[in-house]
C-alpha atoms as a PDB file:
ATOM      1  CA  UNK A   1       0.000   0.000   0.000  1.00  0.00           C
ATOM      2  CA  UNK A   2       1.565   3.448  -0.959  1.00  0.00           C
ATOM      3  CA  UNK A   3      -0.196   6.862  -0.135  1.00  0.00           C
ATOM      4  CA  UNK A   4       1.170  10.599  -0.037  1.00  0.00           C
ATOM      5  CA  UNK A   5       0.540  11.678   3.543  1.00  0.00           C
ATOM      6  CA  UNK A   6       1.107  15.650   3.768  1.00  0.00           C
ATOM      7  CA  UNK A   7      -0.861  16.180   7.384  1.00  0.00           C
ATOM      8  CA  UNK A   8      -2.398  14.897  10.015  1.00  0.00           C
ATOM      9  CA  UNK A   9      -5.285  14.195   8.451  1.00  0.00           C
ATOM     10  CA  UNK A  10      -3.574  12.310   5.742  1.00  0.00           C
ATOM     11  CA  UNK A  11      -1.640  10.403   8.656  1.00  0.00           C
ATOM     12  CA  UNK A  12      -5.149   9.591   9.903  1.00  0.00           C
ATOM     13  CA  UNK A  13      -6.452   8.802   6.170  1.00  0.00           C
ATOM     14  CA  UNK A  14      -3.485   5.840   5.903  1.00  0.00           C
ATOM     15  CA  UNK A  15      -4.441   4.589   9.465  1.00  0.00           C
ATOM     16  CA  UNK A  16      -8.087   3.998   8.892  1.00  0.00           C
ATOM     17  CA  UNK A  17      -7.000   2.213   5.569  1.00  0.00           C
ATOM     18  CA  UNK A  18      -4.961   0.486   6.977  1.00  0.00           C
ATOM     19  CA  UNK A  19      -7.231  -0.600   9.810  1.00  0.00           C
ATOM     20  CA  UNK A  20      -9.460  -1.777   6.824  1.00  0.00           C
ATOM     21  CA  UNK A  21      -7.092  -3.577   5.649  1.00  0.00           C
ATOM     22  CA  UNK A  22      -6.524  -5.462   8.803  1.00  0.00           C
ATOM     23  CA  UNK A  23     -10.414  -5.982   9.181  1.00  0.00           C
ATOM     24  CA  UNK A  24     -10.393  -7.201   5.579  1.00  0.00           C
ATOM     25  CA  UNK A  25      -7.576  -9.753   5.908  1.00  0.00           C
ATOM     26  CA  UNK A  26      -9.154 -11.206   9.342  1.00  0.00           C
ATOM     27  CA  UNK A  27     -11.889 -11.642   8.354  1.00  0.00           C
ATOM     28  CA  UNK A  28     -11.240 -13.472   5.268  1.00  0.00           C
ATOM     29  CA  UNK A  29      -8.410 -15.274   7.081  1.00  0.00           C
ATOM     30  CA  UNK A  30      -5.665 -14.317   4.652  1.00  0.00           C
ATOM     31  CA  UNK A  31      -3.542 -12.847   7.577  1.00  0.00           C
ATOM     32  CA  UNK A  32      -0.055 -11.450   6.552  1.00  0.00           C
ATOM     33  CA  UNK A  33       3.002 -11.600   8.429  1.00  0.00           C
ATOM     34  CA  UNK A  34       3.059  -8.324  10.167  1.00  0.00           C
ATOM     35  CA  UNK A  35       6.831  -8.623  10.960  1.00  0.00           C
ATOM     36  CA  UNK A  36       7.607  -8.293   7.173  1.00  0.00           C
ATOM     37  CA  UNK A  37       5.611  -5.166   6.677  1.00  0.00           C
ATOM     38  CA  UNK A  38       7.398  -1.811   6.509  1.00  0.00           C
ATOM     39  CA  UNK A  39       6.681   1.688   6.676  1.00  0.00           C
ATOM     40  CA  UNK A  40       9.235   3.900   4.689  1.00  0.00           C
ATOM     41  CA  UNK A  41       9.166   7.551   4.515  1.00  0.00           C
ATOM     42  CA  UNK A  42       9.884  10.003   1.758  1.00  0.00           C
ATOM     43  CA  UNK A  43      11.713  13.487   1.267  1.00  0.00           C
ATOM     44  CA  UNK A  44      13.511  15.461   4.237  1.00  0.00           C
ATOM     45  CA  UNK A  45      10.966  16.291   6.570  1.00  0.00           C
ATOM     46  CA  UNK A  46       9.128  12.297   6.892  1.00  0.00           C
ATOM     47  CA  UNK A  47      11.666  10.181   8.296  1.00  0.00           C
ATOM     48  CA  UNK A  48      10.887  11.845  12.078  1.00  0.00           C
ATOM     49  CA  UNK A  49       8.790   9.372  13.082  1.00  0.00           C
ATOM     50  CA  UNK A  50       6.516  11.098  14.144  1.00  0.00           C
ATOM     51  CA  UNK A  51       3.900   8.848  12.216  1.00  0.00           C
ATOM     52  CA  UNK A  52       3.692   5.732  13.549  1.00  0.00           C
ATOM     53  CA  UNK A  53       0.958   3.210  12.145  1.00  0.00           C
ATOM     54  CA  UNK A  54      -0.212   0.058  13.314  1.00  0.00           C
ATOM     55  CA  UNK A  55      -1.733  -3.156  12.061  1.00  0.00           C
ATOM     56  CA  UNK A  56      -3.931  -4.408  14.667  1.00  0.00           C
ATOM     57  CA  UNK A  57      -2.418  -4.411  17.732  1.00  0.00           C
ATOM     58  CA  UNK A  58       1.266  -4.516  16.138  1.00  0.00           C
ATOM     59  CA  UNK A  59       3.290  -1.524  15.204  1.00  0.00           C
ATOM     60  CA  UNK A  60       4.554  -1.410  11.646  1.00  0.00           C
ATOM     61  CA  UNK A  61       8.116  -0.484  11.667  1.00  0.00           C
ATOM     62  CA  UNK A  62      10.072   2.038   9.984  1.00  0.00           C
ATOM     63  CA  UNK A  63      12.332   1.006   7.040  1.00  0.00           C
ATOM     64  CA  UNK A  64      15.110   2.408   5.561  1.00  0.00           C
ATOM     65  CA  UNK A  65      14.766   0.667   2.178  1.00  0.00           C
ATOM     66  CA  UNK A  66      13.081  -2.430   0.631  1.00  0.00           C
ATOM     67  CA  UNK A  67      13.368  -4.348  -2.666  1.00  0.00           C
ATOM     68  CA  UNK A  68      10.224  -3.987  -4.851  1.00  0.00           C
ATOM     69  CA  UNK A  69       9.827  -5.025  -8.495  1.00  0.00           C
ATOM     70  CA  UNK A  70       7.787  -2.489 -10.055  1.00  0.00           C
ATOM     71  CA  UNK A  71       7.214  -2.134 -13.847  1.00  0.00           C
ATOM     72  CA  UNK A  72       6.542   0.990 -15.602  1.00  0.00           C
ATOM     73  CA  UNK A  73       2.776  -0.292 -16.987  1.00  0.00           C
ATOM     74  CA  UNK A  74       2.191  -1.553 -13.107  1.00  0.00           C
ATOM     75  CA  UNK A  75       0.990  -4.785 -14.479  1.00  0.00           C
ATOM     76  CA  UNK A  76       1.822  -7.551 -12.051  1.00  0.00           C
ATOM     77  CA  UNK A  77       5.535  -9.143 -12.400  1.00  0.00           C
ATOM     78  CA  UNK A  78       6.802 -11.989 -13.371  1.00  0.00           C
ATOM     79  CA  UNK A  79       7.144 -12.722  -9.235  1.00  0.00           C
ATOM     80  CA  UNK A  80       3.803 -12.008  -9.254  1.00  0.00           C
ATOM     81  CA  UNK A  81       2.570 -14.775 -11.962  1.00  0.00           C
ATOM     82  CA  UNK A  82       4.475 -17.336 -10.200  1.00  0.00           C
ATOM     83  CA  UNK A  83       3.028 -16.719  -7.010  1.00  0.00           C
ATOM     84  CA  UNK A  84      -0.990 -17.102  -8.700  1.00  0.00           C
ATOM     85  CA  UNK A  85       0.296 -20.441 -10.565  1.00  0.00           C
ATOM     86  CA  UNK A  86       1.777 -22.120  -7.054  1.00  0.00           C
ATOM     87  CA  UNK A  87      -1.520 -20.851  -5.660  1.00  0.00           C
ATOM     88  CA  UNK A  88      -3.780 -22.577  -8.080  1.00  0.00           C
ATOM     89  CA  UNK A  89      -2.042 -25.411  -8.240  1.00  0.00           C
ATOM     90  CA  UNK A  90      -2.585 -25.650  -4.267  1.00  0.00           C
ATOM     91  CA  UNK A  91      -5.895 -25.048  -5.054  1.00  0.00           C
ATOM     92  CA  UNK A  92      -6.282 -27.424  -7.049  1.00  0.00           C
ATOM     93  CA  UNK A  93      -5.310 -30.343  -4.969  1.00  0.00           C
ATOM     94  CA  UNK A  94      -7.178 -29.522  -2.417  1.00  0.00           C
ATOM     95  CA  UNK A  95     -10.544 -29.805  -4.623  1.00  0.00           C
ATOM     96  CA  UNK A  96      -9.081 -33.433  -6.168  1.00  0.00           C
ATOM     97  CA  UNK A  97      -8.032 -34.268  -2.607  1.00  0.00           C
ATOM     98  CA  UNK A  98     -11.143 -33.255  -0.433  1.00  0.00           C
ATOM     99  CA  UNK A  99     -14.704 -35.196  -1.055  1.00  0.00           C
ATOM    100  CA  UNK A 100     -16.448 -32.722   1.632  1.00  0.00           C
ATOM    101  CA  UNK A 101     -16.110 -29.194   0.611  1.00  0.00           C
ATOM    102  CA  UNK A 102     -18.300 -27.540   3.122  1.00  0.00           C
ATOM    103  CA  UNK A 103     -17.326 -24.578   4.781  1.00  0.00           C
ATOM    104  CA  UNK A 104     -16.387 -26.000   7.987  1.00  0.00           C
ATOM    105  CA  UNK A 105     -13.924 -28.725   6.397  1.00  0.00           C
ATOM    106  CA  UNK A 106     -12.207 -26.481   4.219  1.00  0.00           C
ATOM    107  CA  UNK A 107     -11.457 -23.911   7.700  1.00  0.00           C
ATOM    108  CA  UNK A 108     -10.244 -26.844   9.091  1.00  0.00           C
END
């Protein structure tokens, strides 16, 4: 998630998205692991720390700089393409392998 945050209200703008985000990935039990998430700030004047944004009940810490593929047409990477074909093929075991595929056997 990326976002220009200018003042406080912007701060408050990327907390309550990322509070959504939270909600979002809890409730559809996709959690992510916090410890890997970063917050890194831009130009002169951001790198106080004097935002400091949270995940749930974790802080998000402050990076100094982070590897990201990023192509100029934003279309998803080749990284990216790998990751949705080891997915699907997950996937699809688990529909050859399970007979049951109620709700409450596939949580499990």
């Amino acid at each position: 998630m990326a976002a220009v945050v200018s003042s406080e209200e912007g701060i408050e703008k990327l907390q309550s998205d990322l509070k959504k985000l939270y909600q979002w990935v809890c409730d559809w039990q996709m959690l992510f692991n916090v410890n890997k998430c970063k917050v890194i700030h831009f130009g002169q004047s951001n790198g106080d720390g004097r935002c400091v944004y949270t995940l749930g009940s974790n802080v998000v810490k402050v990076g100094k700089e982070e590897r990201v593929l990023l192509y100029k047409s934003l279309k998803p990477t080749s990284q990216c393409i790998e990751a949705v074909k080891s997915a699907n093929k997950t996937l699809g075991m688990i529909s050859r392998t399970f007979m049951f595929k109620d709700k409450n056997t596939m949580l499990r």
